[in-house]
Structures are given as structure tokens and as C-alpha cells.
C-alpha atoms as a PDB file:
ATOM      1  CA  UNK A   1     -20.435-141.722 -44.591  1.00  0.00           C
ATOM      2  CA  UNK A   2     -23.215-138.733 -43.122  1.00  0.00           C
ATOM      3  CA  UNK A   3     -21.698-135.518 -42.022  1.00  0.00           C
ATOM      4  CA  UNK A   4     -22.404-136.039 -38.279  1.00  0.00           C
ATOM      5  CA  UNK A   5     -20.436-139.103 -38.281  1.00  0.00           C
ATOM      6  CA  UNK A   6     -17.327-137.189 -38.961  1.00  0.00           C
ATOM      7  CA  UNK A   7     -17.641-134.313 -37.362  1.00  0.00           C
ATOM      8  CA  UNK A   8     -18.332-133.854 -33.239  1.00  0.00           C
ATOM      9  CA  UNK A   9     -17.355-129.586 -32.735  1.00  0.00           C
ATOM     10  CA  UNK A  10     -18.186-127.234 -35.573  1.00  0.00           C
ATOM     11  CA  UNK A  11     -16.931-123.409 -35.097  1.00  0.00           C
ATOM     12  CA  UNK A  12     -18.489-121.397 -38.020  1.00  0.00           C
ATOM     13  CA  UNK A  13     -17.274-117.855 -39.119  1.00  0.00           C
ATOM     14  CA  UNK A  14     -19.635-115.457 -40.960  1.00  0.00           C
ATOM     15  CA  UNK A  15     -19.741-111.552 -41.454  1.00  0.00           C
ATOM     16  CA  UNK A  16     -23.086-110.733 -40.906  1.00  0.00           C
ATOM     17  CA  UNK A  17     -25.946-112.350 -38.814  1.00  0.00           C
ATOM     18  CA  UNK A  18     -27.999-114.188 -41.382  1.00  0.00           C
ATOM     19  CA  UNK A  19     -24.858-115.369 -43.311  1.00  0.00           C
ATOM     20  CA  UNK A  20     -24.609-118.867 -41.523  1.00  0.00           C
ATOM     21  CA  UNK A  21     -27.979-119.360 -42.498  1.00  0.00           C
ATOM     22  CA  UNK A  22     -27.705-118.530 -45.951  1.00  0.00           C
ATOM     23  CA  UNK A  23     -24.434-120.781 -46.794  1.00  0.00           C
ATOM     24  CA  UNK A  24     -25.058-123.471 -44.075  1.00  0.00           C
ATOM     25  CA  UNK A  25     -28.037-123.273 -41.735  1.00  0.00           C
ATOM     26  CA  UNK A  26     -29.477-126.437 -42.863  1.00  0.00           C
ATOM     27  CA  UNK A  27     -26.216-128.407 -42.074  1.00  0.00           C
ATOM     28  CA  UNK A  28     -26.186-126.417 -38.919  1.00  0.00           C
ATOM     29  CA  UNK A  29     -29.852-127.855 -38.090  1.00  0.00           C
ATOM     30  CA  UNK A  30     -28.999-131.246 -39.087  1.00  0.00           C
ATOM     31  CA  UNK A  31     -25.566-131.185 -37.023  1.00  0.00           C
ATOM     32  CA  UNK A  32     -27.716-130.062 -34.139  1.00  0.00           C
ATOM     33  CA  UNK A  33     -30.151-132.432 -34.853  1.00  0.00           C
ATOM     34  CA  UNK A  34     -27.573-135.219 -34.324  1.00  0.00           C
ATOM     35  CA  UNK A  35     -26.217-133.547 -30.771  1.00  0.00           C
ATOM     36  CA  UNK A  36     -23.494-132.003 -32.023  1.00  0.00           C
ATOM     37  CA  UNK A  37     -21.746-129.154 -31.264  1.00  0.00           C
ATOM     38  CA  UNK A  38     -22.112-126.221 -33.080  1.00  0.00           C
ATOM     39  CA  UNK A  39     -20.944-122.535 -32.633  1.00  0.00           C
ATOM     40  CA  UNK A  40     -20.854-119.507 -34.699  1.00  0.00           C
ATOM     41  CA  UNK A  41     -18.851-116.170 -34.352  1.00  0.00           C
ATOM     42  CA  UNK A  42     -20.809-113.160 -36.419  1.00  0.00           C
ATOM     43  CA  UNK A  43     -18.223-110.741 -37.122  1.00  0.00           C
ATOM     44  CA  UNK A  44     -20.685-107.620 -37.110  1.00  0.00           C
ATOM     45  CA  UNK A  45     -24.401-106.699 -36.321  1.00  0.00           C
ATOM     46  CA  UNK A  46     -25.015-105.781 -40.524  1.00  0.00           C
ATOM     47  CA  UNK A  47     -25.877-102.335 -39.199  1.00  0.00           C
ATOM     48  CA  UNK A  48     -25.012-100.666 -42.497  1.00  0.00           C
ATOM     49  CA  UNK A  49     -27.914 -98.801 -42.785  1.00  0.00           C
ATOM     50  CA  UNK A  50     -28.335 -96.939 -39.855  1.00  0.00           C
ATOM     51  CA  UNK A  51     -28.151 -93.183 -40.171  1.00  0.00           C
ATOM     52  CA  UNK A  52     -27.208 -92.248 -36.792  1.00  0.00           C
ATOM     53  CA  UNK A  53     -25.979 -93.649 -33.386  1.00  0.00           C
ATOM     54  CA  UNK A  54     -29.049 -93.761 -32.142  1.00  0.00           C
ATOM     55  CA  UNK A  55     -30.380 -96.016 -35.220  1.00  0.00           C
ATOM     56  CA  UNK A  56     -27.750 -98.106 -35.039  1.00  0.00           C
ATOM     57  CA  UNK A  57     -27.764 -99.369 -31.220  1.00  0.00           C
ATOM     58  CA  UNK A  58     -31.683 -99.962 -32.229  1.00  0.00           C
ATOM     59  CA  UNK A  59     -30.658-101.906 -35.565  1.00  0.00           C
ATOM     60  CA  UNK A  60     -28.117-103.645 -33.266  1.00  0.00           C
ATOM     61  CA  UNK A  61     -30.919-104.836 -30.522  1.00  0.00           C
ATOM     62  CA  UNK A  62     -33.306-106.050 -33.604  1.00  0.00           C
ATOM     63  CA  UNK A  63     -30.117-108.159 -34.717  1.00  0.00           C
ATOM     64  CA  UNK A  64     -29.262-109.787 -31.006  1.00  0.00           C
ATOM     65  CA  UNK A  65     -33.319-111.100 -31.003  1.00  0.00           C
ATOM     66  CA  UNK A  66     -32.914-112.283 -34.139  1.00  0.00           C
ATOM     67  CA  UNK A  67     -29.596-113.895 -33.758  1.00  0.00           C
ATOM     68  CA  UNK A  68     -30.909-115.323 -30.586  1.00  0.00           C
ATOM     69  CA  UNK A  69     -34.484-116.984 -32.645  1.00  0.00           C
ATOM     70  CA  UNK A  70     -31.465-118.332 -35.050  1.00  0.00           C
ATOM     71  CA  UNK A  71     -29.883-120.294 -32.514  1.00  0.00           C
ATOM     72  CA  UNK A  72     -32.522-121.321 -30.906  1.00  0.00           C
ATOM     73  CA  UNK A  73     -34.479-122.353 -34.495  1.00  0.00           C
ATOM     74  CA  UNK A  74     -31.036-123.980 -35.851  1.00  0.00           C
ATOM     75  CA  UNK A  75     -29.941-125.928 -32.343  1.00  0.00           C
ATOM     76  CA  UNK A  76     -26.681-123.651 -32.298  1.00  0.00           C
ATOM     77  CA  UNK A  77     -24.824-123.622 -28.756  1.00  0.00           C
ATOM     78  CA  UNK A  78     -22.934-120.484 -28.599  1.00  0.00           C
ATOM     79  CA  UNK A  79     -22.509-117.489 -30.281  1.00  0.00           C
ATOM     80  CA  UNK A  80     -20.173-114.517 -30.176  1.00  0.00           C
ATOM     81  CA  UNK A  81     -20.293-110.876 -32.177  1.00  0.00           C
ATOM     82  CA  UNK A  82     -17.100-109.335 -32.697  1.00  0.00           C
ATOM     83  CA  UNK A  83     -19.140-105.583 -33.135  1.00  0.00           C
ATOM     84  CA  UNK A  84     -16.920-105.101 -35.854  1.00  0.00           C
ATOM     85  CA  UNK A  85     -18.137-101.863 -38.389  1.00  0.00           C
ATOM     86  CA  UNK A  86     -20.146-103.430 -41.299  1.00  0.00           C
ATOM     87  CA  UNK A  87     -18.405-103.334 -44.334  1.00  0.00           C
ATOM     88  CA  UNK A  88     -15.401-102.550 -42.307  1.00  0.00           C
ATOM     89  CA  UNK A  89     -14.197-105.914 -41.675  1.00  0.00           C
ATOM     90  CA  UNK A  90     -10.523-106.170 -42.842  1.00  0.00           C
ATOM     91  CA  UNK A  91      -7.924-108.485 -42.472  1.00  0.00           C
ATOM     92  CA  UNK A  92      -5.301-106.601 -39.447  1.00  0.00           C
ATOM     93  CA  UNK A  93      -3.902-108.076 -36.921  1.00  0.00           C
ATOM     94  CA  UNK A  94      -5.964-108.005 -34.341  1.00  0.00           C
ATOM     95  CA  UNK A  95      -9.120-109.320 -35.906  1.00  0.00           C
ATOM     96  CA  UNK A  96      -6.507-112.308 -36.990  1.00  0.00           C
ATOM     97  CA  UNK A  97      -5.871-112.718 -34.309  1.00  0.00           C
ATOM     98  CA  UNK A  98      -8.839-112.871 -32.604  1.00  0.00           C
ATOM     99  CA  UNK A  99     -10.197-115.681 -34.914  1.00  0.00           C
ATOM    100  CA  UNK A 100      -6.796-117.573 -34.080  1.00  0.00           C
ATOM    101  CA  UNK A 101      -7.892-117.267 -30.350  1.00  0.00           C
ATOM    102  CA  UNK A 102     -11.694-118.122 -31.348  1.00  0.00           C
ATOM    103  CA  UNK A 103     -10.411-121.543 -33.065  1.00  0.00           C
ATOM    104  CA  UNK A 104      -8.283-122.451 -29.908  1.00  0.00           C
ATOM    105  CA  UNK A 105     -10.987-121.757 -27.499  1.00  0.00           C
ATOM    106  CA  UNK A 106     -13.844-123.682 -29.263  1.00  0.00           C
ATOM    107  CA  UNK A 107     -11.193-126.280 -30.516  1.00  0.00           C
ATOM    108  CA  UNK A 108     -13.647-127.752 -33.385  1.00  0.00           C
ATOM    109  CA  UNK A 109     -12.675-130.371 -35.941  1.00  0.00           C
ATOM    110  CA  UNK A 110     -14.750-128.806 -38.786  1.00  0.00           C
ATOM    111  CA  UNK A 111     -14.386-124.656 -39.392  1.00  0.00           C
ATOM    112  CA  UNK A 112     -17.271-123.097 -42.147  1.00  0.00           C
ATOM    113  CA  UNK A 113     -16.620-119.673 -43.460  1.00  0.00           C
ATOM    114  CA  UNK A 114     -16.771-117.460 -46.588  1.00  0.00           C
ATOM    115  CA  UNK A 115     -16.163-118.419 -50.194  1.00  0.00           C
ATOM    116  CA  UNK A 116     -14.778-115.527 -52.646  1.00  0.00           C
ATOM    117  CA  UNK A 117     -17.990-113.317 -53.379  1.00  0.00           C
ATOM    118  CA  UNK A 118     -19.101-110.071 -54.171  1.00  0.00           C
ATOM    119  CA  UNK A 119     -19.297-108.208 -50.692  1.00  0.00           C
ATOM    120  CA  UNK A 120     -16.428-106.438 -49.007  1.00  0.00           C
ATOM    121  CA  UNK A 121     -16.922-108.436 -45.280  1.00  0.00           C
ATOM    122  CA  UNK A 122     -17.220-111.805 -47.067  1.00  0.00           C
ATOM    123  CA  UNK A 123     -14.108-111.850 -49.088  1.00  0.00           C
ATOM    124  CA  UNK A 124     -12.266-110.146 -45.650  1.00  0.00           C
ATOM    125  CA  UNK A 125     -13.461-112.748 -43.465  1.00  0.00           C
ATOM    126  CA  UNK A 126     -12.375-115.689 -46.618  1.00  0.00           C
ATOM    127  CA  UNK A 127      -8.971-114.097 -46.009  1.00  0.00           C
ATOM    128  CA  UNK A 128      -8.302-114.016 -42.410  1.00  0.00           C
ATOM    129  CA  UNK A 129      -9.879-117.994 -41.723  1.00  0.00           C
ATOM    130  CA  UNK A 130      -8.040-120.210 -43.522  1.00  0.00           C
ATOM    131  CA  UNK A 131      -4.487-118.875 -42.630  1.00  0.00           C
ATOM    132  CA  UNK A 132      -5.508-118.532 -39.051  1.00  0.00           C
ATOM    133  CA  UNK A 133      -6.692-122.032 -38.812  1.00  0.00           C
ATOM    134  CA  UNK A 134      -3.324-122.684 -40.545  1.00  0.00           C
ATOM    135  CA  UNK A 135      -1.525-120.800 -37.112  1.00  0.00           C
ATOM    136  CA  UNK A 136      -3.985-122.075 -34.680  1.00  0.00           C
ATOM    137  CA  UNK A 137      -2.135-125.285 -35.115  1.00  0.00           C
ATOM    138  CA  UNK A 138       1.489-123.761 -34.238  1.00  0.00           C
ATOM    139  CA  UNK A 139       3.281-122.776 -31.308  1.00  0.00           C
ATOM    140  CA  UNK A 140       3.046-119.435 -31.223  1.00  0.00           C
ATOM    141  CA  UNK A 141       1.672-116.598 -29.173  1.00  0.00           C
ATOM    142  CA  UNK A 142       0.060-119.482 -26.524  1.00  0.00           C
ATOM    143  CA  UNK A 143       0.248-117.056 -23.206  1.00  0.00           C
ATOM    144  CA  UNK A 144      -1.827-114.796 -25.458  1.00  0.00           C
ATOM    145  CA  UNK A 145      -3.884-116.783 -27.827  1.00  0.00           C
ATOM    146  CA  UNK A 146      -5.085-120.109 -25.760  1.00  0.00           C
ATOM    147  CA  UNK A 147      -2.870-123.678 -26.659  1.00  0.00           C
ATOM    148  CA  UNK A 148      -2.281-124.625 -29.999  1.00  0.00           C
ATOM    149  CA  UNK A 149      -5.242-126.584 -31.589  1.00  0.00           C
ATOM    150  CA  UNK A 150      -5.346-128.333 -35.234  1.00  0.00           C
ATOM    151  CA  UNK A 151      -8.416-128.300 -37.264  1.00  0.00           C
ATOM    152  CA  UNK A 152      -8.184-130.689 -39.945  1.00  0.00           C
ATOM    153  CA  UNK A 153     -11.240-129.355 -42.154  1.00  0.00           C
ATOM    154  CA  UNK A 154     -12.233-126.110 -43.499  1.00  0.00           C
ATOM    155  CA  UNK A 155     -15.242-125.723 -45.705  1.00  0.00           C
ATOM    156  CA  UNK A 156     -16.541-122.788 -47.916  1.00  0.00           C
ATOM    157  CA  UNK A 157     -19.882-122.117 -47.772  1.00  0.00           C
ATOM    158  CA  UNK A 158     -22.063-119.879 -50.832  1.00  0.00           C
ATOM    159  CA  UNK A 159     -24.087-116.573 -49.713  1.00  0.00           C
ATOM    160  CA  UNK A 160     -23.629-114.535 -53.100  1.00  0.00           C
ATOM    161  CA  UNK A 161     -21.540-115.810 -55.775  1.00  0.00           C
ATOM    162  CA  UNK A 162     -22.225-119.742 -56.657  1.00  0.00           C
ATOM    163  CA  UNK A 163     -19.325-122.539 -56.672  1.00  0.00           C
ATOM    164  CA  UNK A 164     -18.302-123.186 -60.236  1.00  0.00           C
ATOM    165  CA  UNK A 165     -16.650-126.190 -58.545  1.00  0.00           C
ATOM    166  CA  UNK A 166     -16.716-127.873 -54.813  1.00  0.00           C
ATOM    167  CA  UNK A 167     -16.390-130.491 -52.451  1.00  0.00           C
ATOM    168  CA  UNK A 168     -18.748-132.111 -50.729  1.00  0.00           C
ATOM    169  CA  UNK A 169     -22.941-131.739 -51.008  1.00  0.00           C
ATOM    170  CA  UNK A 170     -24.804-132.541 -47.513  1.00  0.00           C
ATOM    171  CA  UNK A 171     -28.463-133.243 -47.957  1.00  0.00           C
ATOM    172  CA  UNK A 172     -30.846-131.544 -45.672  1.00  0.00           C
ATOM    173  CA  UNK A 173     -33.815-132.675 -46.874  1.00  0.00           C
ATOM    174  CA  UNK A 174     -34.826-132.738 -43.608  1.00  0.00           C
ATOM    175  CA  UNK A 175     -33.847-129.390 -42.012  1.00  0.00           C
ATOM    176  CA  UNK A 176     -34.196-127.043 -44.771  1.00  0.00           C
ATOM    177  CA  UNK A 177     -37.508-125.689 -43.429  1.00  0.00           C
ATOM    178  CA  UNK A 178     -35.216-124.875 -40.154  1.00  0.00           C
ATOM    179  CA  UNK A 179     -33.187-123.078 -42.789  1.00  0.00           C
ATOM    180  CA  UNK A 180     -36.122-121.548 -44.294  1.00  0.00           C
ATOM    181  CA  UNK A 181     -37.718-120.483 -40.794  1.00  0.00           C
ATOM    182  CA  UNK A 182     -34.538-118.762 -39.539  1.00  0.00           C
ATOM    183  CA  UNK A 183     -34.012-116.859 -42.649  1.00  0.00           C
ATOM    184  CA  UNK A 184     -37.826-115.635 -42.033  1.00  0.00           C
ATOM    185  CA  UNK A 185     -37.072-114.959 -38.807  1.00  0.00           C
ATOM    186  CA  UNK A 186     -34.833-111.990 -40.171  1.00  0.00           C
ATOM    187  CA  UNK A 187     -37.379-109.329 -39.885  1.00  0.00           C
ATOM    188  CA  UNK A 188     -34.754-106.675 -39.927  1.00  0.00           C
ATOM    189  CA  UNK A 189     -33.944-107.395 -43.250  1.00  0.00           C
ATOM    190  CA  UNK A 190     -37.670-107.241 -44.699  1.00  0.00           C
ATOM    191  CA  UNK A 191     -36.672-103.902 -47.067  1.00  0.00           C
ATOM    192  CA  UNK A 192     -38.519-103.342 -50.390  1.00  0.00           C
ATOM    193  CA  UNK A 193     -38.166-107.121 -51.665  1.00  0.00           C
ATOM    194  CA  UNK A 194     -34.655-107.874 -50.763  1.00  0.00           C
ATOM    195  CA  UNK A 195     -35.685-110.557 -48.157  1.00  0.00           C
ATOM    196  CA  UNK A 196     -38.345-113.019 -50.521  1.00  0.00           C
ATOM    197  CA  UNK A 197     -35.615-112.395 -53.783  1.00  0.00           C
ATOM    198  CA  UNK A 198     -33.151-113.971 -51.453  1.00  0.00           C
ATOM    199  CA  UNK A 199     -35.199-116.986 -49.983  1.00  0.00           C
ATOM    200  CA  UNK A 200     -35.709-116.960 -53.856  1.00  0.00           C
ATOM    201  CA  UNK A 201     -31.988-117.820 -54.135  1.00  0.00           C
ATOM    202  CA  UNK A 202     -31.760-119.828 -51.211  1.00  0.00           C
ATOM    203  CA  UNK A 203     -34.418-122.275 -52.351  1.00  0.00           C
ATOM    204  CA  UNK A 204     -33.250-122.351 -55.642  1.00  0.00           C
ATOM    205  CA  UNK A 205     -29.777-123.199 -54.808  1.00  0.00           C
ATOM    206  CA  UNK A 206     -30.661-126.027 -52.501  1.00  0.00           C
ATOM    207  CA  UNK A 207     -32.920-127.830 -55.229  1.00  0.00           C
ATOM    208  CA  UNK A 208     -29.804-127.382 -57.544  1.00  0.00           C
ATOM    209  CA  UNK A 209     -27.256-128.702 -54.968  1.00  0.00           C
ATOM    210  CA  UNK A 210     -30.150-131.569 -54.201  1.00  0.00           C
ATOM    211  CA  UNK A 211     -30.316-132.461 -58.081  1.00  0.00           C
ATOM    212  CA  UNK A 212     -26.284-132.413 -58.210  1.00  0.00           C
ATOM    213  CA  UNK A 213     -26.397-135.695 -55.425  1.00  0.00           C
ATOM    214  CA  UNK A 214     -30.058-137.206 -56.227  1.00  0.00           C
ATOM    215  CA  UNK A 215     -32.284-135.597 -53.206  1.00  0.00           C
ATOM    216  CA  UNK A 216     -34.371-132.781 -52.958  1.00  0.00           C
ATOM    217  CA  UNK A 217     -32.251-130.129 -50.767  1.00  0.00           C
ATOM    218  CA  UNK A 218     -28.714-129.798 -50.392  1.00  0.00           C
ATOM    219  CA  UNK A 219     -25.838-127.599 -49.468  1.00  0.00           C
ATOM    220  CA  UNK A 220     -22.190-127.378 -51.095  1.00  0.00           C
ATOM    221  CA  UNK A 221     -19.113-126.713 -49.685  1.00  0.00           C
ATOM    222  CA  UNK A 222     -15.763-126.377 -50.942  1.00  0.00           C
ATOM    223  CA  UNK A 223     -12.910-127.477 -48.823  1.00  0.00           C
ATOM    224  CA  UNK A 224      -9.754-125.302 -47.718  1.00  0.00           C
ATOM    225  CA  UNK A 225      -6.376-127.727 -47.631  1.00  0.00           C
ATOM    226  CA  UNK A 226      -4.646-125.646 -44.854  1.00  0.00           C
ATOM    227  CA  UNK A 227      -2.613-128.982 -44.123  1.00  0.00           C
ATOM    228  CA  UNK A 228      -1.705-131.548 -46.728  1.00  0.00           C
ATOM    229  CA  UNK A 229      -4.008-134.802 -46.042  1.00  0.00           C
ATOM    230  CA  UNK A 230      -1.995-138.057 -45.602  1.00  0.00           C
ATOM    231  CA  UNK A 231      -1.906-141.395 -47.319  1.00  0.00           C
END
């Protein structure tokens, strides 16, 4: 069974706007590819290092052009930044709630987010999901928060730390120079040699995940039971 014959509305999470290329882009691209719907919400602009205000709206301008050649390189439909601060992302209750509100507007039937890793915003935003996919599904807060929708799958996706175990490996063979393209497309990030180390990881990790199923490219995911799965 592929991928885009399971799933027709994808809503992806990430912290920072290259994340959903790192852990998915490909199987963004090849979702795309197949006329599906994709959308992401980017929790914050990644405008860590900015020194003043000033820096940071500019930082925050070079992110919304790049963000914009992402969607248009990866076939993504929508997009929404949350402005939150950059490593300031943290599980409260409005931010929760927000994401619960996010799942019931975009009502998708696959969500991709964080895995545990090594960076503050990633293991905030692998916190809040999961549980509010869990209470996007009940009746609660509907006035406030849109109607009550169930998403039956959510995936982890790897930026940092690697899976010692997962789910499900899609191949995309085909797409990973989409994945490849966007991630060069990141110009903001092009510091000392922070930005060919990680396509560096990014290939490396695809022909690793490609050997695991017997192609040449390939992206894991771990899956989130936030419902039990019947029989």
C-alpha cells in the first residue's frame, strides 16, 4: 500500500522553518506530487540569532521568502507561523490550544511532528501534538476551538537525534532532490558550515532509511497511538 493511497489531508507541525524539510520534505513532495493536501504550521521564524529588533524583523523577512520557495519547491498548500520566540516554545495553554484549533480547522487524517531530540522547541512542540490531537477528537471547548475532529495517525519525523526504532519507511526516491533543493533554498542558514554538514546528515540518513526497505532514499517515521487501533 503507497502513502498517498492512505492519506488525502496532511497537517504537519514543526518548530522552525526548515524543520519539515529536514524530517519529511520528501514525503511532503511526493504527497504533493500525488494532489494531496498538505499544510504545515511553523511554530517560529528560527530568529535566534538576531541581536536586536531591528535584526530580527530582517531575519524574519529572509525566513517568509524562504518559507514561501519551500512551499512552492515542495507543492505545500498552506502555511501558518505562530511568531512564537525561538527557543521559547513551551507547552502552556494557549499554544495547546492553538494547535487543538489548528487540527480542527485543517481537519487532516495524517498529523507529522517532532520526535524526542536534542533542541528545546523540538521536544516542546513533541509534547503539545500528540495530546492535542488526542483532545481535538473530544467535545470540548467547540464555541472556542472549531468542531471536534479525529485524526487517526500521528507520525514522528527525525531532524537531530536518529530513531533507534520506528514505524513506517516511505521511499522518495523520486522527490528527494525536491528535498534537497528546499533545504538549499535556506540561504539564511548558510553560517560557517552549518548548512552543507547538515545536507551531510540529511543525505546520509535517507540512503540509510533507503537501505533499511531496499531503495535508494527514504524517510522514517514513528507512529504516535493517541487512540487504540481496532481489530
Amino acid at each position: 500500500m503507497k502513502i498517498e493511497d492512505l492519506f488525502n489531508r496532511v497537517l504537519v507541525f514543526a518548530a522552525h522553518p526548515d524543520d519539515e524539510i529536514i524530517g519529511c520534505g520528501a514525503t511532503i513532495a511526493r504527497l504533493s506530487k500525488a494532489g494531496k493536501a498538505v499544510y504545515v504550521v511553523t511554530y517560529t521564524y528560527g530568529a535566534t540569532a538576531a541581536r536586536s529588533k531591528e535584526e530580527q524583523d530582517k531575519m524574519k523577512q529572509k525566513r517568509e521568502k524562504e518559507t514561501a520557495a519551500t512551499d512552492k519547491i515542495l507543492g505545500i498548500r498552506e502555511r501558518v507561523i505562530l511568531d512564537k520566540p525561538s527557543q521559547g516554545v513551551t507547552n502552556d495553554r494557549g499554544t495547546y490550544q492553538e494547535t487543538i484549533r489548528l487540527i480542527r480547522y485543517y481537519r487532516p487524517d495524517l498529523i507529522l511532528t517532532h520526535s524526542k531530540d536534542t533542541h528545546k522547541d523540538h521536544n516542546a512542540i513533541k509534547g503539545i501534538v500528540p495530546g492535542a490531537a488526542y483532545q481535538a477528537a473530544e467535545e470540548i471547548m467547540e464555541k472556542q476551538l472549531g468542531k471536534r475532529w479525529h485524526t487517526p495517525n500521528v507520525w514522528l519525523f527525525e531532524i537531530i537525534t536518529g530513531f533507534d526504532e520506528y514505524s513506517f519507511c516511505v521511499d522518495i526516491t523520486d522527490t528527494f532532490d525536491q528535498k534537497v533543493t528546499a533545504m538549499k533554498a535556506q540561504v539564511s542558514q548558510q553560517r560557517t558550515d552549518f548548512l552543507s554538514s547538515l545536507m551531510q546528515r540529511i543525505t546520509g540518513r535517507a540512503l540509510m532509511r533507503g537501505a533499511d526497505i531496499g531503495v535508494k532514499y527514504a524517510e522514517a517515521f514513528k507512529k504516535i497511538d493517541t487512540y487504540p487501533t481496532p481489530w
